[in-house]
Structure formats: C-alpha cells, structure tokens
C-alpha atoms as a PDB file:
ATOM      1  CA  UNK A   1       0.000   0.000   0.000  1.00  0.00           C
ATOM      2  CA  UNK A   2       1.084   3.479  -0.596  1.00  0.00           C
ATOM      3  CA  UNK A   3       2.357   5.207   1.979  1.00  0.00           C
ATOM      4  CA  UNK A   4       1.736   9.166   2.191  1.00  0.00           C
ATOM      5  CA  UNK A   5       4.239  12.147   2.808  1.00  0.00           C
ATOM      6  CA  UNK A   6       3.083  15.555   2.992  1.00  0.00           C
ATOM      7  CA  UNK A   7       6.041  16.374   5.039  1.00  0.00           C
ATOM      8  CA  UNK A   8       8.359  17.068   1.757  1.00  0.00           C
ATOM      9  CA  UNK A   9       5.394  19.540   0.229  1.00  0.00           C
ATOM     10  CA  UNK A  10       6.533  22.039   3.217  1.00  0.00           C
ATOM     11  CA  UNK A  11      10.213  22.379   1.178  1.00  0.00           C
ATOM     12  CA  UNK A  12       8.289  23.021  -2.054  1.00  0.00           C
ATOM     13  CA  UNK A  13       6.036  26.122  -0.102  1.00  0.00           C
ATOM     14  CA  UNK A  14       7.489  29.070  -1.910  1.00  0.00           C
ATOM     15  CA  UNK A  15       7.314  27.473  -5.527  1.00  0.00           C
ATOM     16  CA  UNK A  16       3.265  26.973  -4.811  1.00  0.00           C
ATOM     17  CA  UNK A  17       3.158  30.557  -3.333  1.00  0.00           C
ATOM     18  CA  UNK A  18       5.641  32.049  -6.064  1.00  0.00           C
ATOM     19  CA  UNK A  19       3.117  29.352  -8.516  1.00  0.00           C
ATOM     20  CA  UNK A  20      -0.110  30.898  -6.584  1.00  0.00           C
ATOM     21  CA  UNK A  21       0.720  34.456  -7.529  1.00  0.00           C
ATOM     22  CA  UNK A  22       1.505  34.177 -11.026  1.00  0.00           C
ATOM     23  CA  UNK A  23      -1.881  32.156 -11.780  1.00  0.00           C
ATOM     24  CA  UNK A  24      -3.618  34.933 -10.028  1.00  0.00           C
ATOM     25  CA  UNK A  25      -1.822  37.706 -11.572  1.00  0.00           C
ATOM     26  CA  UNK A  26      -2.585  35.871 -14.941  1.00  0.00           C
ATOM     27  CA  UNK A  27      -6.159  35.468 -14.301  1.00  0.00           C
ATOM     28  CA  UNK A  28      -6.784  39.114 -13.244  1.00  0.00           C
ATOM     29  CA  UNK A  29      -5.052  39.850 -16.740  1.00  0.00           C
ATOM     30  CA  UNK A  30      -7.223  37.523 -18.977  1.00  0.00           C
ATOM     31  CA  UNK A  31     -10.675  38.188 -17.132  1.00  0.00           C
ATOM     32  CA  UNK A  32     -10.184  42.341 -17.188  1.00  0.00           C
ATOM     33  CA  UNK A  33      -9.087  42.065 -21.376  1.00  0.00           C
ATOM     34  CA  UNK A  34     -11.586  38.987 -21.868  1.00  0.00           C
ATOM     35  CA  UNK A  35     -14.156  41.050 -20.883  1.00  0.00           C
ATOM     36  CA  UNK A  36     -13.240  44.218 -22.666  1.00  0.00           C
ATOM     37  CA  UNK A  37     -12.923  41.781 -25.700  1.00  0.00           C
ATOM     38  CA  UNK A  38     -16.794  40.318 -24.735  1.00  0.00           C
ATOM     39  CA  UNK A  39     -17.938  43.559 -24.550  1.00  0.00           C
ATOM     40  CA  UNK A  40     -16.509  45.627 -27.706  1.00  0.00           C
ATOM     41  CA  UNK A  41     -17.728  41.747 -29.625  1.00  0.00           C
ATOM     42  CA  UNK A  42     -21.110  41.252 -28.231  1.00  0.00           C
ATOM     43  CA  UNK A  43     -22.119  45.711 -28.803  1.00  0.00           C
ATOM     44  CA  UNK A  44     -20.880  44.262 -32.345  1.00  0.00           C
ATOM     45  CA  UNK A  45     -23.145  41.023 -32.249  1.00  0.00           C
ATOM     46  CA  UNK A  46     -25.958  43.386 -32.010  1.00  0.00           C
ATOM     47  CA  UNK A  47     -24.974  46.237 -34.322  1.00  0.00           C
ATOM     48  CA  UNK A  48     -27.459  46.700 -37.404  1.00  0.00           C
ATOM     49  CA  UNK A  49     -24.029  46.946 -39.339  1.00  0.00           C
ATOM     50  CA  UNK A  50     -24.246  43.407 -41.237  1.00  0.00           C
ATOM     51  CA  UNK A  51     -20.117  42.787 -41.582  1.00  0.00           C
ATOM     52  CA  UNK A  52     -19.589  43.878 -38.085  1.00  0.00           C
ATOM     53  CA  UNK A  53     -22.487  41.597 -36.856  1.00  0.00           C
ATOM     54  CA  UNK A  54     -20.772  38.598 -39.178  1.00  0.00           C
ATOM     55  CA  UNK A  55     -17.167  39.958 -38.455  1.00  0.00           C
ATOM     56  CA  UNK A  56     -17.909  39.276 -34.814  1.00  0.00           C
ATOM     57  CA  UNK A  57     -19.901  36.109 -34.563  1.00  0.00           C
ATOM     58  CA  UNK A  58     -16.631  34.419 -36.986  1.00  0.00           C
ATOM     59  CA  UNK A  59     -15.067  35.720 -33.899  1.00  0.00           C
ATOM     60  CA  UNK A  60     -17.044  34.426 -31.552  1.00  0.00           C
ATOM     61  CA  UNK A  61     -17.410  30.622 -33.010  1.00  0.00           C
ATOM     62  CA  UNK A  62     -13.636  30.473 -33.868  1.00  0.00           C
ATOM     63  CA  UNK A  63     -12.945  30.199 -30.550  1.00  0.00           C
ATOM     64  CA  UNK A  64     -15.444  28.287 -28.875  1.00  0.00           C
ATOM     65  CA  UNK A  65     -15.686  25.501 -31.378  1.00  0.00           C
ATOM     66  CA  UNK A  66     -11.684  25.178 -31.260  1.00  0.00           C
ATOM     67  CA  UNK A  67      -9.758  23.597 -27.793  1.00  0.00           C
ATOM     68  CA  UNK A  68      -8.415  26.249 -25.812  1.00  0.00           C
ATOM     69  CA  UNK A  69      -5.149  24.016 -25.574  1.00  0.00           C
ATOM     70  CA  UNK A  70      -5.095  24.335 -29.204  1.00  0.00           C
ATOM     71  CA  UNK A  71      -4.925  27.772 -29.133  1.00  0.00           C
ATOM     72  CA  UNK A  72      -2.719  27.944 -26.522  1.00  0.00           C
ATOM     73  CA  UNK A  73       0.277  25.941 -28.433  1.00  0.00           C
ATOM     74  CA  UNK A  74      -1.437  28.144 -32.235  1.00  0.00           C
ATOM     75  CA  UNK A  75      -0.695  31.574 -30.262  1.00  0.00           C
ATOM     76  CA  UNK A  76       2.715  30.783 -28.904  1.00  0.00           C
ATOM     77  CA  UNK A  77       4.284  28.686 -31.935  1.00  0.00           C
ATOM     78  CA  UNK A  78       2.148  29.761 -35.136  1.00  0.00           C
ATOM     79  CA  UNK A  79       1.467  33.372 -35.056  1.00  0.00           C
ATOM     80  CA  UNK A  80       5.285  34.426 -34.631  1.00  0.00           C
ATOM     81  CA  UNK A  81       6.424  32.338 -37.425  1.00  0.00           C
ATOM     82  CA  UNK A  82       2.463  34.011 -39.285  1.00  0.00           C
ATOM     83  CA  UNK A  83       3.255  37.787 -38.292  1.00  0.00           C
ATOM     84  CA  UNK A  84       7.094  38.058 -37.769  1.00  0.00           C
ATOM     85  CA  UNK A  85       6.733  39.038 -34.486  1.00  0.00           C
ATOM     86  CA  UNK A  86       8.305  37.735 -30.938  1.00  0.00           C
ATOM     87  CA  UNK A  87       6.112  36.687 -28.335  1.00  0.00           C
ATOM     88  CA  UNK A  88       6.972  35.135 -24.773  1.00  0.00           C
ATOM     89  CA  UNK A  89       4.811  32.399 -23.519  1.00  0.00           C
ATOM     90  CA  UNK A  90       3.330  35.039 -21.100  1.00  0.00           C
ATOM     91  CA  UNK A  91       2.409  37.657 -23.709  1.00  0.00           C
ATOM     92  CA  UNK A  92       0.866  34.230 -26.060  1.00  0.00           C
ATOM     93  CA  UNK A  93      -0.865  32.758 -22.905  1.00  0.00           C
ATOM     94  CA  UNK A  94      -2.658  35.886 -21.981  1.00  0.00           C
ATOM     95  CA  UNK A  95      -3.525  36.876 -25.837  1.00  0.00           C
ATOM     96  CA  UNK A  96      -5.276  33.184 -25.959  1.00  0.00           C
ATOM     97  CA  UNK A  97      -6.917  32.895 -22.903  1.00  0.00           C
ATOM     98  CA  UNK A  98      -8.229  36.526 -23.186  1.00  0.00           C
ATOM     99  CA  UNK A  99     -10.068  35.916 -26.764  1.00  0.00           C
ATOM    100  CA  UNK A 100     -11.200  32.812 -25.598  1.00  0.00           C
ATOM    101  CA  UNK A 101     -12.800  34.539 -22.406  1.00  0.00           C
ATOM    102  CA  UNK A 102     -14.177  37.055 -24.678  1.00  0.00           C
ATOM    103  CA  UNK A 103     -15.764  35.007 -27.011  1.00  0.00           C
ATOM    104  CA  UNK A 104     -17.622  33.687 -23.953  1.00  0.00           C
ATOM    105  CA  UNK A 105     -18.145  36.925 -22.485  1.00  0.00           C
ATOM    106  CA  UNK A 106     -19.486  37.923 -25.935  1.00  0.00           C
ATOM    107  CA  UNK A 107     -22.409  35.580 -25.948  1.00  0.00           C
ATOM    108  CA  UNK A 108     -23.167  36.706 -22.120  1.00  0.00           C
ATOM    109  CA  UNK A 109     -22.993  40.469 -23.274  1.00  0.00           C
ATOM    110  CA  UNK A 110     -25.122  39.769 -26.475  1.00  0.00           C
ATOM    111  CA  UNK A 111     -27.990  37.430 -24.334  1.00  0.00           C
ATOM    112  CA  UNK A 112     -28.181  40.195 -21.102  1.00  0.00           C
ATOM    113  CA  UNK A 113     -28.538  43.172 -23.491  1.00  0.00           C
ATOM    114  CA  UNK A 114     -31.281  41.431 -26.226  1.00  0.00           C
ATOM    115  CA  UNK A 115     -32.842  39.578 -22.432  1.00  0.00           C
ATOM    116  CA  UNK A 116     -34.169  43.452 -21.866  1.00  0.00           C
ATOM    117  CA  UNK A 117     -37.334  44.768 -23.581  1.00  0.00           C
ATOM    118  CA  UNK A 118     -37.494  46.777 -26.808  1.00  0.00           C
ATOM    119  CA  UNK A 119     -39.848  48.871 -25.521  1.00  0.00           C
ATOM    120  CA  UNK A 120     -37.293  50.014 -23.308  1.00  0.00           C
ATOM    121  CA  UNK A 121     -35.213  51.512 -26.008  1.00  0.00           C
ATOM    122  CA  UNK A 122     -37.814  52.544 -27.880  1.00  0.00           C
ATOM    123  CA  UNK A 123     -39.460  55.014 -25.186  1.00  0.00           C
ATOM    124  CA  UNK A 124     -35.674  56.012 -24.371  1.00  0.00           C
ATOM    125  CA  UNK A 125     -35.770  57.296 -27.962  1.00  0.00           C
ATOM    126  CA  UNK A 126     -38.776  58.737 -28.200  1.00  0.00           C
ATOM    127  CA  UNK A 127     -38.255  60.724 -25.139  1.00  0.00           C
ATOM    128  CA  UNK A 128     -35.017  62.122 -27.755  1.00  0.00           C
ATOM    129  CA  UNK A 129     -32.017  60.219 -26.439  1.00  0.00           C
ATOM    130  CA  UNK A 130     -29.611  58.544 -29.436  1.00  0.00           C
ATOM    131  CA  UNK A 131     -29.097  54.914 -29.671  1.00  0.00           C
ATOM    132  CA  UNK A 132     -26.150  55.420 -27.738  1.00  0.00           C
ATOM    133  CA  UNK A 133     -27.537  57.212 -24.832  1.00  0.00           C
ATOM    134  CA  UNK A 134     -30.154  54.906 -24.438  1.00  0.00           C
ATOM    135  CA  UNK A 135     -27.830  51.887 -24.629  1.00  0.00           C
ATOM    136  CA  UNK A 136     -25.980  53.719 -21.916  1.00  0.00           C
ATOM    137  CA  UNK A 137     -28.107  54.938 -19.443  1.00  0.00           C
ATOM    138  CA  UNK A 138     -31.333  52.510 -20.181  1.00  0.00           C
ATOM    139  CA  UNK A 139     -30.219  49.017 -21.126  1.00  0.00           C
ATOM    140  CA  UNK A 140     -27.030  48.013 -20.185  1.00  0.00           C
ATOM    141  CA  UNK A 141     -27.093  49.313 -16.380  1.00  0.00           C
ATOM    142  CA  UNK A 142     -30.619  46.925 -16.493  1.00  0.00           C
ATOM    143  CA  UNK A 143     -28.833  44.311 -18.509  1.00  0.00           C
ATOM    144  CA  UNK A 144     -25.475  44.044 -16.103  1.00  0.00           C
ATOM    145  CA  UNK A 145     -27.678  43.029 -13.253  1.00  0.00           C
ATOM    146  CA  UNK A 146     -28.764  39.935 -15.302  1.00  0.00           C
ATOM    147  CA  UNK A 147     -24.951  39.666 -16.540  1.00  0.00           C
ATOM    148  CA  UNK A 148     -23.141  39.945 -13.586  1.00  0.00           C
ATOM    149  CA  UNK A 149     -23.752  35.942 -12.115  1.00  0.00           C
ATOM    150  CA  UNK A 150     -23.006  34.433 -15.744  1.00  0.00           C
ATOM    151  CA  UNK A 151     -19.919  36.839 -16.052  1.00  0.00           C
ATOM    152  CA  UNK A 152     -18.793  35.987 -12.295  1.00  0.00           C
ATOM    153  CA  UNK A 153     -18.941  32.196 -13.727  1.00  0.00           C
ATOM    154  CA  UNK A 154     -17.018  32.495 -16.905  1.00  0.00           C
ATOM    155  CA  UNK A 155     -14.312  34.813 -15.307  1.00  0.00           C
ATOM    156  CA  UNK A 156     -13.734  31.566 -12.305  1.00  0.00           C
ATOM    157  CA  UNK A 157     -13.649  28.834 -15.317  1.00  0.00           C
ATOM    158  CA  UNK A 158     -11.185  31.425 -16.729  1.00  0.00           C
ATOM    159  CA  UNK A 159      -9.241  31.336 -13.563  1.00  0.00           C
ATOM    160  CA  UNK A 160      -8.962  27.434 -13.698  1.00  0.00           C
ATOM    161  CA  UNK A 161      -8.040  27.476 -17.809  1.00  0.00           C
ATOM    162  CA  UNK A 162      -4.770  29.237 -16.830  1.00  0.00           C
ATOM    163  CA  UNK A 163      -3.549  25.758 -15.599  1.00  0.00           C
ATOM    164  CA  UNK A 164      -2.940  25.258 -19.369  1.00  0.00           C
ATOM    165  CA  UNK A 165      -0.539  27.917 -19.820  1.00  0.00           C
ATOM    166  CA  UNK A 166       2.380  25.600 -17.983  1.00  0.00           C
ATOM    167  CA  UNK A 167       2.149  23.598 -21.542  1.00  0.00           C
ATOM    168  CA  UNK A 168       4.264  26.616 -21.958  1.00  0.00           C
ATOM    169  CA  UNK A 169       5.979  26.581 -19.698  1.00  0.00           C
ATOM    170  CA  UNK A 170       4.662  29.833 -17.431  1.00  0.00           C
ATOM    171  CA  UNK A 171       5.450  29.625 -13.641  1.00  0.00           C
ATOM    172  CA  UNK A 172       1.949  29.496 -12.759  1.00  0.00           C
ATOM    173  CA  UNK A 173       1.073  26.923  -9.900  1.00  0.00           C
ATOM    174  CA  UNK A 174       0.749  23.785 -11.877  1.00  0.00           C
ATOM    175  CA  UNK A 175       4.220  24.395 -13.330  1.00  0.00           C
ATOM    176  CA  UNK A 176       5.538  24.572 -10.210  1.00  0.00           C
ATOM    177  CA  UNK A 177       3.804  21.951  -9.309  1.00  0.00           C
ATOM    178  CA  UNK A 178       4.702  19.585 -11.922  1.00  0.00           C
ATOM    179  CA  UNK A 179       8.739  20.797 -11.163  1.00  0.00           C
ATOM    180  CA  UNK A 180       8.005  19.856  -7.210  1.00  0.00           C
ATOM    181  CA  UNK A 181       6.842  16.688  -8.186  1.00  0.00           C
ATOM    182  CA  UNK A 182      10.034  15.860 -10.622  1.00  0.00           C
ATOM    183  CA  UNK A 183      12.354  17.305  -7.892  1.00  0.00           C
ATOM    184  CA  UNK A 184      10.717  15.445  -5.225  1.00  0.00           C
ATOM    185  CA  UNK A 185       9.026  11.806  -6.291  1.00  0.00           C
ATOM    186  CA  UNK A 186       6.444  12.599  -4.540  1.00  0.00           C
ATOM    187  CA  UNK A 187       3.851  13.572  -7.238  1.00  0.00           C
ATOM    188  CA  UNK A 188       0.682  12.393  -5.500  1.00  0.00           C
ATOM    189  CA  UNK A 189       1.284  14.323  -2.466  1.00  0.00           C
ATOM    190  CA  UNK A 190       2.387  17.383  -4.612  1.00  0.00           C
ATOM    191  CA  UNK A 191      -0.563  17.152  -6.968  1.00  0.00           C
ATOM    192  CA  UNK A 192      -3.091  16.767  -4.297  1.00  0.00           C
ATOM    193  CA  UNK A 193      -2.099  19.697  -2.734  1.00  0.00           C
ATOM    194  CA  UNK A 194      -2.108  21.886  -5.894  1.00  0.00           C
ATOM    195  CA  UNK A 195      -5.459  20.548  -6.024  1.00  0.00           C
ATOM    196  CA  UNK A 196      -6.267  21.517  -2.834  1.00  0.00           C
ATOM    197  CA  UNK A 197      -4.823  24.910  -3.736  1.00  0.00           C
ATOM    198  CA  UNK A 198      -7.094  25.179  -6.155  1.00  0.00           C
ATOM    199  CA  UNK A 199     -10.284  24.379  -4.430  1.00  0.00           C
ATOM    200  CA  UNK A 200      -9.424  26.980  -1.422  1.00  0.00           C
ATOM    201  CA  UNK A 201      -9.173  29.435  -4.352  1.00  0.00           C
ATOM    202  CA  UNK A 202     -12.561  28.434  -5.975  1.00  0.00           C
ATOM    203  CA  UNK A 203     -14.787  27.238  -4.009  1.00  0.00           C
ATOM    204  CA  UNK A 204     -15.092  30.538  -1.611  1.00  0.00           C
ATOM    205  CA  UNK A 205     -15.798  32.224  -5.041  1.00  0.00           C
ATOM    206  CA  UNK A 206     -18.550  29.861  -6.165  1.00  0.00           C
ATOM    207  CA  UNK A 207     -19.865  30.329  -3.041  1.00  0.00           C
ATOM    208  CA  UNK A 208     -20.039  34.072  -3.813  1.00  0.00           C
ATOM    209  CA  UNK A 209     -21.922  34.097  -7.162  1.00  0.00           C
ATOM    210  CA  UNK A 210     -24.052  31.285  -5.945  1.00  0.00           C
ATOM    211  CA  UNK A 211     -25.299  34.026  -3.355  1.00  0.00           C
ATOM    212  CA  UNK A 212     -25.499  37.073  -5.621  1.00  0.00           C
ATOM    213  CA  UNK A 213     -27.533  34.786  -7.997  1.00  0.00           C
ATOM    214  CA  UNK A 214     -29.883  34.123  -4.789  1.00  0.00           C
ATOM    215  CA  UNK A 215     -30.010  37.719  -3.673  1.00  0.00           C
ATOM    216  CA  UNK A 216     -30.549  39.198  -7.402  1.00  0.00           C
ATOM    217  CA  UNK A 217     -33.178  36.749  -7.637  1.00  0.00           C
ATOM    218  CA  UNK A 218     -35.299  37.994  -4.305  1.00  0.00           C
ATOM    219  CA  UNK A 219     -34.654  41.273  -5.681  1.00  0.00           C
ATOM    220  CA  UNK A 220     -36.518  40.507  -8.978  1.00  0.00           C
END
C-alpha cells in the first residue's frame, strides 16, 4: 500500500506561493481584457451593421468551437512564425486565454442586453435620447444586473483554464507543481495539494456568485 508524505510539500512552499501568484496575476489579466474583448464583440453582435455583426460572430465561433489548448500551443508557436513578431509564452498565454474569455463573455454580453425589452429603447428614444444614450443609461445598467452571475462564472472557469498555460511553460502553480513533483518523487502528495490549492481558491468564489444569484433573484 502506498504510503503518504506531505512532510516534503513544506520544502516546495514558496514554488506553490511564487506558482499561486503568477496564476492569479494571470487570471486578473485575462478576465479584465476577456471582458473588454466580450464587450466591444457582443455591442458588435448586435450592431445593425451586417459585416460587423458577421465579423464578430466568426469571432465568436472560432474560438469556442476550437480547444483552448489548441490555441494555446497556435498563439505561442504559429502566429510568430504568421506575423514576424516575438512573443513570450506570457504575452501568447494571456492573448489566448483573453479571446477565448471574450468570445464567452461575448455571448453573455449579447444574451443580457437582447434579455431586456425593446420597448425600453424605444421610449428612451422617443423621449429624444440617441441609440447610444439609451444603450448607456437605459439598457445596459438593467442588462449588467442579469450579466453579472453568468460573467462571475465564466471569469472563475477562466481562472482554472490558466492551468494550461504551464504547456508553456509559465510559472503558474501547476508548473511549479509539476517541477516539485520531478524534484521530489512525490507527485501524489504534490498534486493533491495543488489541487487543494485550487479548491481553497474556488470554491469561496462559487460560493459568492451562488449568493449574488440568490439575492438578485429575491430582488426581482
């Protein structure tokens, strides 16, 4: 029978802490652009400006009918060798990860915007606001409040994608992980605690929008 050590995962502490701070840093970084991206795409999915509406939703299915992995490895070994240009596994990882967020974010944007009533807009311009105005001050501030839990949802599944980025090879905790657990021989004690990691991280956050779902709810 296998017998357990967690006593050699205290020498590893700073590489899951050092590990811990990059995936956060990197999730902060691909939810704040993946959402600027969702945003910017799903105003577009909606815009009565046929090549922007089509320009967007090739956008949009691109990258959620393709493996994010996929597009991981595409960004960070293609699109150099495509455009001429250099690109660290960072700068790649984030540039992924934040498209495919946004494409996600897009459809979450598009749905909580058309989810509000026309009649909304309408009276909003026939009381003389633009189109702009009354996206602005009418819909989306009605339209976020329906967002917000789906949004809240995507942004932790984005948190948990980042594991993918040590394919190349970006310190984030599951790299350091995986070089604990090489270093050590000890990989079921070092990838149950990464594990662990991870839950600690998550689960007080799916706690969170579980309750804002339940309070926006009551308040509806």
């Amino acid at each position: 029978m296998y017998q357990w050590d967690f006593a050699v995962v205290w020498s590893y502490r700073w590489l899951f802490v050092n590990g811990l701070g990059v995936t956060l840093a990197f999730t902060l970084a691909i939810v704040v652009l993946g959402l600027l991206a969702g945003l910017v795409s799903g105003l577009a999915r909606l815009s009565s400006f046929a090549p922007l509406r089509w320009l967007s939703q090739g956008y949009v299915e691109v990258f959620r009918c393709t493996p994010v992995l996929v597009q991981l490895v595409w960004f960070y070994y293609a699109l150099p060798m495509l455009a001429g240009i250099e690109m660290t596994a960072t700068t790649a990882g984030i540039l992924a990860l934040s498209l495919y967020g946004g494409a996600f974010y897009s459809e979450i944007v598009r749905g909580g915007i058309a989810s509000i009533e026309t009649g909304q807009s309408e009276a909003a311009l026939a009381l003389g606001m633009t189109p702009a105005q009354s996206m602005r001050r009418i819909v989306l501030p009605q339209a976020l409040k329906r967002m917000v839990p789906p949004l809240m949802n995507q942004s932790i599944i984005q948190l948990k994608n980042t594991s993918l980025v040590s394919v190349l090879a970006v310190p984030d905790l599951l790299y350091q992980g995986q070089a604990a657990a090489h270093d050590s021989y000890r990989p079921l004690e070092i990838y149950t605690v990464v594990a662990v990691i991870y839950f600690v991280v998550l689960f007080p956050l799916t706690l969170l929008v579980n309750r804002l779902e339940r309070r926006l709810a009551r308040a509806d």
